[in-house]
C-alpha atoms as a PDB file:
ATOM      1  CA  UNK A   1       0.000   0.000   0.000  1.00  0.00           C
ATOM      2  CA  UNK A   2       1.471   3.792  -0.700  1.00  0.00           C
ATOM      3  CA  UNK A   3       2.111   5.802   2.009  1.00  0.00           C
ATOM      4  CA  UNK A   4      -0.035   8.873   2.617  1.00  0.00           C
ATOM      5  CA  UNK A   5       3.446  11.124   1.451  1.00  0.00           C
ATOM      6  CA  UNK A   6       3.091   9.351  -1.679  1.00  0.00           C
ATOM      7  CA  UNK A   7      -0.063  10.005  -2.669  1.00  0.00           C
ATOM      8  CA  UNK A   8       0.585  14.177  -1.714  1.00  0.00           C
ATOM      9  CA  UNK A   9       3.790  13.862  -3.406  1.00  0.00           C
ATOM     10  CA  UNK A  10       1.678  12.502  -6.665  1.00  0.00           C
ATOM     11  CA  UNK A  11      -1.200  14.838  -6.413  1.00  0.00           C
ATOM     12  CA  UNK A  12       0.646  17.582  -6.134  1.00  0.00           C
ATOM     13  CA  UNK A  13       2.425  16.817  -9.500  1.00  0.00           C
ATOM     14  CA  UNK A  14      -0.634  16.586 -11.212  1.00  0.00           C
ATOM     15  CA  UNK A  15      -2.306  19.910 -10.125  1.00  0.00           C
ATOM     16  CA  UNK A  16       0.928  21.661 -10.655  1.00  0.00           C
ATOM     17  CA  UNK A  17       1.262  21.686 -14.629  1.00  0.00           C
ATOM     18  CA  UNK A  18      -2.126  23.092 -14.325  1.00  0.00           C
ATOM     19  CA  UNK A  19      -1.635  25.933 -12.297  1.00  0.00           C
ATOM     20  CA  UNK A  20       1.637  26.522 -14.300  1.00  0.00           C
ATOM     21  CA  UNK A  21      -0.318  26.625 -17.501  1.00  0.00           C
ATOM     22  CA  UNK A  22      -3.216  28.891 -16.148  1.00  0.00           C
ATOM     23  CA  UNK A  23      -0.299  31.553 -15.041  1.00  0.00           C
ATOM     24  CA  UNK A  24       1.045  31.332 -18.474  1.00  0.00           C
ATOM     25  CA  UNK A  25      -1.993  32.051 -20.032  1.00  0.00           C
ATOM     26  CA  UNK A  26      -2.493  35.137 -17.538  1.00  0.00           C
ATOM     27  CA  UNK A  27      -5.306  33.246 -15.926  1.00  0.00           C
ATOM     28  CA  UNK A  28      -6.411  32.841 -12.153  1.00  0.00           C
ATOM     29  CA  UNK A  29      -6.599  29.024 -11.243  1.00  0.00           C
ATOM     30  CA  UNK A  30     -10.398  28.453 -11.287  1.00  0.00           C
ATOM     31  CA  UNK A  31     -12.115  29.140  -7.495  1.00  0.00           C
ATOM     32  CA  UNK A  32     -13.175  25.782  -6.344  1.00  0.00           C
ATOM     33  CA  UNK A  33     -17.275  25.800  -5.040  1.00  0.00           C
ATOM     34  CA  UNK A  34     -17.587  24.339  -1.984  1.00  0.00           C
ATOM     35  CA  UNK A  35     -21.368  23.244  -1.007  1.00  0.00           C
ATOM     36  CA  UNK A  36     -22.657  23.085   1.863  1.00  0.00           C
ATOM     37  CA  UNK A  37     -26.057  22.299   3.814  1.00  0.00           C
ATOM     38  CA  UNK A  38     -28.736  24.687   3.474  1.00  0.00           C
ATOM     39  CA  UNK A  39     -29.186  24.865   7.430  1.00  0.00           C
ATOM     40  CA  UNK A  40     -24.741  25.664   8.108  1.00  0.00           C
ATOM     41  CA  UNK A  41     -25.537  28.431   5.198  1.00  0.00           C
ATOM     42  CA  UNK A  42     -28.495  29.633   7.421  1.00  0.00           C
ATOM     43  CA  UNK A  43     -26.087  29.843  10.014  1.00  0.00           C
ATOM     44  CA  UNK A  44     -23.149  31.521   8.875  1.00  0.00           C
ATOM     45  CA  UNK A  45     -25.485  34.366   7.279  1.00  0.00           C
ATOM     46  CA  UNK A  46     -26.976  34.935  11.487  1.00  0.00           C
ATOM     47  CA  UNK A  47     -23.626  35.606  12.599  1.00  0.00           C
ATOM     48  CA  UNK A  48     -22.394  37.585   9.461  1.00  0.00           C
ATOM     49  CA  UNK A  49     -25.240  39.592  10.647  1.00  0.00           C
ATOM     50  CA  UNK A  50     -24.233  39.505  14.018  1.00  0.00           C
ATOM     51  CA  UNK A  51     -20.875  40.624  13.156  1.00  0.00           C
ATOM     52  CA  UNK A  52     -22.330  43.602  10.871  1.00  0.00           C
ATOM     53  CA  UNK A  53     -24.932  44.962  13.858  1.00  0.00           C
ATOM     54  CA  UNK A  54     -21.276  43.998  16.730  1.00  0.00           C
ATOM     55  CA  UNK A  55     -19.372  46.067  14.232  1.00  0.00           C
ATOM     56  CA  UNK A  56     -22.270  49.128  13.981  1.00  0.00           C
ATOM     57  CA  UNK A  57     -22.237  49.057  17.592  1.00  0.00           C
ATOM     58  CA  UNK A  58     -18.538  49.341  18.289  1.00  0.00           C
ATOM     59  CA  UNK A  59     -18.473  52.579  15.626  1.00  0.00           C
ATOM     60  CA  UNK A  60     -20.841  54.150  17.711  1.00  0.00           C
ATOM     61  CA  UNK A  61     -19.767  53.585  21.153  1.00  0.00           C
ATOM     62  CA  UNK A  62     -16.100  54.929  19.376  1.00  0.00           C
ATOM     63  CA  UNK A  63     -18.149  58.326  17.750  1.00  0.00           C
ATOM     64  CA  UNK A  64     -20.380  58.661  21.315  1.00  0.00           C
ATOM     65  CA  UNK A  65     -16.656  58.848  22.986  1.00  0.00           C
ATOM     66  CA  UNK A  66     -14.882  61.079  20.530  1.00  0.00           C
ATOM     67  CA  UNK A  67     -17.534  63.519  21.242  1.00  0.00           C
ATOM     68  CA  UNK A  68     -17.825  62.979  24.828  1.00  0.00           C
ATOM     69  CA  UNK A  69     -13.904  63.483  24.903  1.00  0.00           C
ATOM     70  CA  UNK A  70     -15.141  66.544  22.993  1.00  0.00           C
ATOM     71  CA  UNK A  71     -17.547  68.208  25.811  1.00  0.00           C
ATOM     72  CA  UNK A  72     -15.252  67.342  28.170  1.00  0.00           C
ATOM     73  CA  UNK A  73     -12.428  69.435  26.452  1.00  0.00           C
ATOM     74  CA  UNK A  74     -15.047  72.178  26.222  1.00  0.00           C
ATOM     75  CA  UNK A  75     -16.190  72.155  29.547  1.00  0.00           C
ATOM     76  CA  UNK A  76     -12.833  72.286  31.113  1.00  0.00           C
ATOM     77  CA  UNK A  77     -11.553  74.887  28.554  1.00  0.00           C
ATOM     78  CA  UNK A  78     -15.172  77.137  29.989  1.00  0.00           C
ATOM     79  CA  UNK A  79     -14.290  76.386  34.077  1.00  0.00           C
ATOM     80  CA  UNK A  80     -10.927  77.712  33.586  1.00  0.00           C
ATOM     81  CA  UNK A  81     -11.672  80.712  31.511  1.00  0.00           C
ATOM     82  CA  UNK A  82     -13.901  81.538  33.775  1.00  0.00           C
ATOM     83  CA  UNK A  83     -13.340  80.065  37.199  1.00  0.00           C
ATOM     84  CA  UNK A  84     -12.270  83.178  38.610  1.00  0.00           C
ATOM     85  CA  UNK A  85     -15.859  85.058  37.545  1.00  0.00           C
ATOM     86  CA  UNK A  86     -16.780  85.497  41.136  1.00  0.00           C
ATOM     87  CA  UNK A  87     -13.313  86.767  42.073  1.00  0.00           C
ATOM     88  CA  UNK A  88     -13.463  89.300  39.422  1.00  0.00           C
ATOM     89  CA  UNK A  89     -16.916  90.255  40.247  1.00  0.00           C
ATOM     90  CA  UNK A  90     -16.296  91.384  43.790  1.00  0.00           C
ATOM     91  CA  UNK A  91     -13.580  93.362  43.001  1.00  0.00           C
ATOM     92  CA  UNK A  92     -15.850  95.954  40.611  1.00  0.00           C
ATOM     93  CA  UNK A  93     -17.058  97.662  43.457  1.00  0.00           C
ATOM     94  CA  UNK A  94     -13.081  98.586  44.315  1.00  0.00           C
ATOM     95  CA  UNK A  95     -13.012  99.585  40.507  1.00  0.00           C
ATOM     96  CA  UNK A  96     -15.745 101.689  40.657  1.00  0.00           C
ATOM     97  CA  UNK A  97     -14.960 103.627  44.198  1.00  0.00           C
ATOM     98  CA  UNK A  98     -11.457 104.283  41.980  1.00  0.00           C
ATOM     99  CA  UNK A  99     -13.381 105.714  39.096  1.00  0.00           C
ATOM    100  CA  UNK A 100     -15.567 108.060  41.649  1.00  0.00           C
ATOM    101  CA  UNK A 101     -12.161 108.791  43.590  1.00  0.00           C
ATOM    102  CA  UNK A 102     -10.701 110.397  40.368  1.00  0.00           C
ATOM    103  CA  UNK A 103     -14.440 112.040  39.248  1.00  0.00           C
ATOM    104  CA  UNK A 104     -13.835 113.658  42.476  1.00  0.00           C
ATOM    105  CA  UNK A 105     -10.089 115.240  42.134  1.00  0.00           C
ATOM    106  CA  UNK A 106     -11.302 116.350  38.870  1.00  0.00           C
ATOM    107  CA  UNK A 107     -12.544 119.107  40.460  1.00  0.00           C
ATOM    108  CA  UNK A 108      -9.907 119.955  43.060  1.00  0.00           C
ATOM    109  CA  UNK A 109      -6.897 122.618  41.905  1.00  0.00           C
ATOM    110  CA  UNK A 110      -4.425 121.544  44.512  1.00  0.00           C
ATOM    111  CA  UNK A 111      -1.620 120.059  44.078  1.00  0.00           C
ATOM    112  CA  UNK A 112      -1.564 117.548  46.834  1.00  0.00           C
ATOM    113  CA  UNK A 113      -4.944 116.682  44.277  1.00  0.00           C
ATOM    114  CA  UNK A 114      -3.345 116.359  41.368  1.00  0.00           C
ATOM    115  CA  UNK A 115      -1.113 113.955  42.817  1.00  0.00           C
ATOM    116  CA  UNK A 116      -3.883 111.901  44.351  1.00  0.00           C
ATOM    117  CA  UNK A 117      -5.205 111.944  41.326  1.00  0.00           C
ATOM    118  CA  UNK A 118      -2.198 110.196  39.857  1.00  0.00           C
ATOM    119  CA  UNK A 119      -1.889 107.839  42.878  1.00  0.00           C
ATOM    120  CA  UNK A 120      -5.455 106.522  41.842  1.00  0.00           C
ATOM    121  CA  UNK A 121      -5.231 106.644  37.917  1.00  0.00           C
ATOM    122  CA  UNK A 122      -1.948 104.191  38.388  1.00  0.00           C
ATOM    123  CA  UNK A 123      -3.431 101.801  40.962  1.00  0.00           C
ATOM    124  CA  UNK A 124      -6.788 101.422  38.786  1.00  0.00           C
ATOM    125  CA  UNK A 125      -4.515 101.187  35.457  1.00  0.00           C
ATOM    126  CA  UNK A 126      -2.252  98.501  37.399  1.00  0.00           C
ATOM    127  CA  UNK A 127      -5.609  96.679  38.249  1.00  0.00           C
ATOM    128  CA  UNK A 128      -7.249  96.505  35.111  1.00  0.00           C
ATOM    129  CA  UNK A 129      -4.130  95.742  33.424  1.00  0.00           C
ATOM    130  CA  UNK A 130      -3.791  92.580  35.464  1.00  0.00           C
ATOM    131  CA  UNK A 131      -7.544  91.623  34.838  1.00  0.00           C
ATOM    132  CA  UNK A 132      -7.628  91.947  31.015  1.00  0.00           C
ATOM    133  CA  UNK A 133      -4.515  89.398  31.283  1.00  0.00           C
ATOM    134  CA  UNK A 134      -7.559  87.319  32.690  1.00  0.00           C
ATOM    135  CA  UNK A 135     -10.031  88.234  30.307  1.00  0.00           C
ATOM    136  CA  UNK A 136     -12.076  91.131  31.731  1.00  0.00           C
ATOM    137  CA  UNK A 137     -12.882  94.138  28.610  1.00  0.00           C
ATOM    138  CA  UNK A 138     -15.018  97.532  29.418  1.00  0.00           C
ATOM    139  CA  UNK A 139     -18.028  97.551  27.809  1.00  0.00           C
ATOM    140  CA  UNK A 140     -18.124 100.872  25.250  1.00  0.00           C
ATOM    141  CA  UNK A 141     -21.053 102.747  26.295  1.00  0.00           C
ATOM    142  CA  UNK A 142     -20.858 106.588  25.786  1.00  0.00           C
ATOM    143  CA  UNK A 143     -22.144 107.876  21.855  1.00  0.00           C
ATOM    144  CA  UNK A 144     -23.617 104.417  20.942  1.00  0.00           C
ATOM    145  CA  UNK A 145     -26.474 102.500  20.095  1.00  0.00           C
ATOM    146  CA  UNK A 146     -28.506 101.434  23.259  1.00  0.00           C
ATOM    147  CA  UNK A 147     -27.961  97.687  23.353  1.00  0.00           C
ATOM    148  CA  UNK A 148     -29.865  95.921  26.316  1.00  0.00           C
ATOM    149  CA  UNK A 149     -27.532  93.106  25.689  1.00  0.00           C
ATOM    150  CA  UNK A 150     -24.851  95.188  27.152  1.00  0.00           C
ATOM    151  CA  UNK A 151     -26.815  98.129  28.471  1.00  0.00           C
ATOM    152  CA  UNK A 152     -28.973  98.602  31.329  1.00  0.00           C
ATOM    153  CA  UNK A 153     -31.265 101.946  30.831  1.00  0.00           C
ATOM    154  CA  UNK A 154     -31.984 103.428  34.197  1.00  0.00           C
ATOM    155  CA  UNK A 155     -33.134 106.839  32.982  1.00  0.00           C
ATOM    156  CA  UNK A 156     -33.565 109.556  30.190  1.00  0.00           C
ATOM    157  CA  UNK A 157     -32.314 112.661  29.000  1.00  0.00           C
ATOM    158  CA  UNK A 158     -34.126 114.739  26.385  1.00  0.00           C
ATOM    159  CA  UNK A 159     -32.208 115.827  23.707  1.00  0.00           C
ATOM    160  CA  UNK A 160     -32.510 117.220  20.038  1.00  0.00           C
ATOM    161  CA  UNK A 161     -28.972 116.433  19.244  1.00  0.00           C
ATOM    162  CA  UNK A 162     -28.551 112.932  19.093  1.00  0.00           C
ATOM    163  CA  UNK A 163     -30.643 109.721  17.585  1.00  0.00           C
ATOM    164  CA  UNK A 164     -33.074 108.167  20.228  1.00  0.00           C
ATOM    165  CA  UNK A 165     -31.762 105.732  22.721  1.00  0.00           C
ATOM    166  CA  UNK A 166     -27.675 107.025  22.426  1.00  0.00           C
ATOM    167  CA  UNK A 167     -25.766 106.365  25.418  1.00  0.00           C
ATOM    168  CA  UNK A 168     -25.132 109.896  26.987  1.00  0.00           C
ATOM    169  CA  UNK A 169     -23.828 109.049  30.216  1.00  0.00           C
ATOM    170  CA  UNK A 170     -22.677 106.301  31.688  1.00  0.00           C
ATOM    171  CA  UNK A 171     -23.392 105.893  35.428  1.00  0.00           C
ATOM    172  CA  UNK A 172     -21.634 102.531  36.236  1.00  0.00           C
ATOM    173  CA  UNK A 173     -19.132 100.532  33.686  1.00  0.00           C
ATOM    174  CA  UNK A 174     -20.316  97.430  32.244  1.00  0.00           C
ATOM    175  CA  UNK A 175     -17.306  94.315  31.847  1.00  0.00           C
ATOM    176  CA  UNK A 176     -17.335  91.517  29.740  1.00  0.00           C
ATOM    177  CA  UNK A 177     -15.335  88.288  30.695  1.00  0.00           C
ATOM    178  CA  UNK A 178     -14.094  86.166  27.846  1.00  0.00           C
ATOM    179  CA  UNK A 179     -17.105  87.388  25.473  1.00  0.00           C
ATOM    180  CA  UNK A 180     -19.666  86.817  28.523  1.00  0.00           C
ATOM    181  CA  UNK A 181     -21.255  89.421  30.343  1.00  0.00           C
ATOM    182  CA  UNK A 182     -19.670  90.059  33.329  1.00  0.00           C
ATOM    183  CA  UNK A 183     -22.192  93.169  34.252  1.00  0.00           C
ATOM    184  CA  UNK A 184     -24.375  95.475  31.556  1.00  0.00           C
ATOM    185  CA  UNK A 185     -23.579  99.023  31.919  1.00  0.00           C
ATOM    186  CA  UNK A 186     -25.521 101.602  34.215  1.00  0.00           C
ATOM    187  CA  UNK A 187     -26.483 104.257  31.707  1.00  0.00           C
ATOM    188  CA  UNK A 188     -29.099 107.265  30.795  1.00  0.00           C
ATOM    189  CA  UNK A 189     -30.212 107.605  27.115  1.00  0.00           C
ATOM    190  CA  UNK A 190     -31.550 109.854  24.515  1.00  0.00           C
ATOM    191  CA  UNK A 191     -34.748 110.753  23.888  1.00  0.00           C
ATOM    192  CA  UNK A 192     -36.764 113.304  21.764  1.00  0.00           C
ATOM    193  CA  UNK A 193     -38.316 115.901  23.319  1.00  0.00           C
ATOM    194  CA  UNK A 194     -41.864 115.888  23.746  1.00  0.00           C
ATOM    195  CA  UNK A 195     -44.200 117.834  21.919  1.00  0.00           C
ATOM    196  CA  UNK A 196     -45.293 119.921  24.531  1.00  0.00           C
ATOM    197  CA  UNK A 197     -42.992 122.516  24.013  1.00  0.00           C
ATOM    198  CA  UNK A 198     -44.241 122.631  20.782  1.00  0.00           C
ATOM    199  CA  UNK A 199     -47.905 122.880  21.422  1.00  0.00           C
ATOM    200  CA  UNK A 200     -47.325 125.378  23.695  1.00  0.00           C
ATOM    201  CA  UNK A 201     -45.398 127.477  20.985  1.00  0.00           C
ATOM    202  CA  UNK A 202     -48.208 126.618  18.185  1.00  0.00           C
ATOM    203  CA  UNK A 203     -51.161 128.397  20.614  1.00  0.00           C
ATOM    204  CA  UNK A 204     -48.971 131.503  21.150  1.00  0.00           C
ATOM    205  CA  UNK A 205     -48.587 131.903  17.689  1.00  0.00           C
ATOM    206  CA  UNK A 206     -52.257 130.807  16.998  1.00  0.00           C
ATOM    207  CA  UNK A 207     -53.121 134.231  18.869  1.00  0.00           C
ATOM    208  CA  UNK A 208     -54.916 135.101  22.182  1.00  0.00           C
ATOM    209  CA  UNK A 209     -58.361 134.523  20.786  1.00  0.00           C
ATOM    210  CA  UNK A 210     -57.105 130.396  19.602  1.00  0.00           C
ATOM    211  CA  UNK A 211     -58.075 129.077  22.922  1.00  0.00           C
ATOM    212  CA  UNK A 212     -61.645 131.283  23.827  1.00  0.00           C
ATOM    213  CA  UNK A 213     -62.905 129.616  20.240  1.00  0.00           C
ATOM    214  CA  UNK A 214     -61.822 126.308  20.887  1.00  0.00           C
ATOM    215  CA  UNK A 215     -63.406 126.585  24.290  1.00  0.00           C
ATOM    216  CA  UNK A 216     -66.761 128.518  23.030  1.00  0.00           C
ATOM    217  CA  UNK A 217     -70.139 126.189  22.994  1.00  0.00           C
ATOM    218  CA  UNK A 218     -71.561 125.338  19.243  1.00  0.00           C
ATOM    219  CA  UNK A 219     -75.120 127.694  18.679  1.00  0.00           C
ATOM    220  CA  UNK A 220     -77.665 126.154  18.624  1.00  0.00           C
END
């Protein structure tokens, strides 16, 4: 009887001047079909489709991280722009008592004044130097637009001059921090004036007589 190397050794001689004449002629060997049953088919089609919906769910837990890695980066970018909001915040008041300090040499001629005055205008400069290293920026109030994003309207002034609702006088600066509001500006705005004046002006013009016919009864 041959030994099982025998019969390889033979079988692969005879399949081998076939494949070397199917490369010559620029050919692929032939695929070889291999059946199965119906019910192993059945089978290895469920868990090809296993696979597929195993493989969907793995690219979306790996997309539902990437963007959670995402917020993450965002949110701790946000807490340290702004985790020192509520140090900032408190010291506005000491900003503002600087800004009435110097409103209030303005008006002294001394010279022990004028160098107050200085004293102040370097310490607030020094200050808000420092803080717009952190982010803070004074909100431009004074000739614009009324913006209630950035503006907070506590009174009026009547004037002919200027467009209705321009920023004529600021009362308390407004800061922004990083973009956000920090705190709107304090600020009184244009506005027309009425039309009483000019009434008034039309009936004295009218004559003294105007207002004793408007006033008379209708005969009967």
């Amino acid at each position: 009887m041959k030994s099982k190397h025998e019969e390889k050794e033979k079988h692969e001689k005879k399949t081998a001047p076939e494949e070397t004449k199917a490369a010559a002629d620029g050919k692929e060997p032939a695929e070889k079909k291999v059946e199965i049953p119906e019910a192993d088919y059945a089978a290895l089609c469920a868990k090809v489709s296993e696979l597929e919906g195993i493989r969907d769910k793995c690219l979306r837990t790996a997309a539902d991280y990437e963007n959670a890695k995402k917020r993450l980066a965002k949110e701790r970018e946000d807490y340290l722009r702004f985790a020192n909001e509520s140090l900032i915040s408190g010291l506005l008041p000491a900003i503002d008592n600087l800004d009435r300090a110097l409103d209030h040499t303005e008006a002294l001629a001394e010279e022990s004044a004028k160098a107050l005055r200085d004293g102040v205008s370097l310490v607030k400069k020094q200050l808000l130097d420092f803080l717009k290293t952190k982010g803070l920026e004074r909100i431009e109030a004074v000739g614009k637009k009324f913006d209630p994003h950035f503006h907070e309207a506590i009174g009026h002034i009547e004037s002919g001059d200027h467009p209705d609702e321009t920023v004529l006088e600021e009362l308390e600066a407004g800061y922004l921090l990083n973009d956000k509001l920090l705190r709107p500006a304090k600020v009184r705005i244009s506005q027309a004036k009425s039309g009483r004046a000019e009434a008034v002006s039309g009936s004295e013009t009218a004559g003294p007589g105007a207002e004793n016919e408007e006033q008379r009864p209708a005969e009967q």
